[in-house]
Protein backbone atom coordinates (compact mmCIF):
# COMPACT_ATOMS: atom_id res chain seq x y z
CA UNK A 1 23.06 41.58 -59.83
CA UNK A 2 22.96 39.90 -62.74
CA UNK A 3 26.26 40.69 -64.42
CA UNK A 4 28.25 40.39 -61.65
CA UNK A 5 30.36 37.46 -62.16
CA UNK A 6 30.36 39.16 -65.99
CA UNK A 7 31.86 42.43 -63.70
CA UNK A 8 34.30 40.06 -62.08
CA UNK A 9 35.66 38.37 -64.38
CA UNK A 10 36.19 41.82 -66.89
CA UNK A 11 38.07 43.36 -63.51
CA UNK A 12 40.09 40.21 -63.23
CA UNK A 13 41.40 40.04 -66.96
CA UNK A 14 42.04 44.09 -67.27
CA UNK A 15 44.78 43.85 -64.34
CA UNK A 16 46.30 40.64 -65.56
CA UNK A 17 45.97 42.40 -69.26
CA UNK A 18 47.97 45.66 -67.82
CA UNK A 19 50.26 43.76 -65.52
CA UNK A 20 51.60 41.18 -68.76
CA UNK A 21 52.09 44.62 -70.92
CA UNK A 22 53.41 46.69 -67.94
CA UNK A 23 54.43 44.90 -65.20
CA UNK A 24 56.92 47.45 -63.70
CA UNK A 25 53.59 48.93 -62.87
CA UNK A 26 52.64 46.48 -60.29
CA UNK A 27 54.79 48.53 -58.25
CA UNK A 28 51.91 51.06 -57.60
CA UNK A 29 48.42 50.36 -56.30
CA UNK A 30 45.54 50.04 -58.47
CA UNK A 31 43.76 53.56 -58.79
CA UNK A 32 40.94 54.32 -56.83
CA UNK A 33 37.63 54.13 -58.82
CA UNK A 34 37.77 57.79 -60.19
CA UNK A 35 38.48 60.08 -62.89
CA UNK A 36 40.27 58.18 -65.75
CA UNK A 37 39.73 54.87 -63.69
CA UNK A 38 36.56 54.72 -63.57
CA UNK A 39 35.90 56.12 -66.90
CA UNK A 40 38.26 52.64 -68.08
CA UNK A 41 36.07 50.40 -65.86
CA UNK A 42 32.81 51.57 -67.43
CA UNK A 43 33.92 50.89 -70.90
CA UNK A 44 34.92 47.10 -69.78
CA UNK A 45 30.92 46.62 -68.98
CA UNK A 46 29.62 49.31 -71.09
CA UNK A 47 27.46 46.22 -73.56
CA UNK A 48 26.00 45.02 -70.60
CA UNK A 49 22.84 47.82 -69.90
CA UNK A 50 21.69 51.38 -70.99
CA UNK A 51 20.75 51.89 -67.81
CA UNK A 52 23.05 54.68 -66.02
CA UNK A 53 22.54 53.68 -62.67
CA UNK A 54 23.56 49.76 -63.28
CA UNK A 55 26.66 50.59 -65.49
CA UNK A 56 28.02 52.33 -62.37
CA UNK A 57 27.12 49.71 -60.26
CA UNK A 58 29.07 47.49 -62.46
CA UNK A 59 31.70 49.41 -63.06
CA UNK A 60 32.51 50.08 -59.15
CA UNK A 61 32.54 46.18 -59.12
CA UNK A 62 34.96 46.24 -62.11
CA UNK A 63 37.38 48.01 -60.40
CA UNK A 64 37.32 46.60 -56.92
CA UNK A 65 38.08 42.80 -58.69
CA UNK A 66 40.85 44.53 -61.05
CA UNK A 67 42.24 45.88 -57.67
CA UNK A 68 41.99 42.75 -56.04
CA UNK A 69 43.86 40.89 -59.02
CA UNK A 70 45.88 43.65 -59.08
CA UNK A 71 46.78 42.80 -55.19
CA UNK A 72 47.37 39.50 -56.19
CA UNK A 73 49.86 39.91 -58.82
CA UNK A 74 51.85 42.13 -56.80
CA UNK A 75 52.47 40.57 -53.96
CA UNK A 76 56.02 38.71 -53.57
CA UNK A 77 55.55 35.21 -54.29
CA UNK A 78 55.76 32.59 -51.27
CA UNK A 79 59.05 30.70 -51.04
């Protein structure tokens, strides 16, 4: 895939966007790739192709990296 450290990176800055402007939030897991979820991870990627079938592709890779971040930033820091 072409875009896909584009895809990464995109996922990685919208958690660490949400969790600086909401971090009481990173009490709850990142949404599964659905509904209003994934409709937010297809606009981060949305000026990469025209092509339907890619933009979902990239968009599913969106989310997993914003969850993954999202992991990150929640979990208790290491004494």
């Amino acid at each position: 895939m072409w875009f896909g450290g584009i895809a990464c990176a995109r996922g990685i800055h919208w958690a660490e966007d949400i969790a600086r402007r909401q971090p009481a939030l990173l009490n709850r897991p990142w949404p599964p790739h659905a509904g209003r979820a994934a409709a937010l991870a297809r606009t981060k990627i949305d000026d990469l192709t025209d092509d339907p079938q890619v933009l979902e592709r990239l968009a599913v890779h969106v989310a997993q990296y914003a969850g993954r971040r999202w992991s990150e930033l929640a979990a208790p820091a290491a004494p």
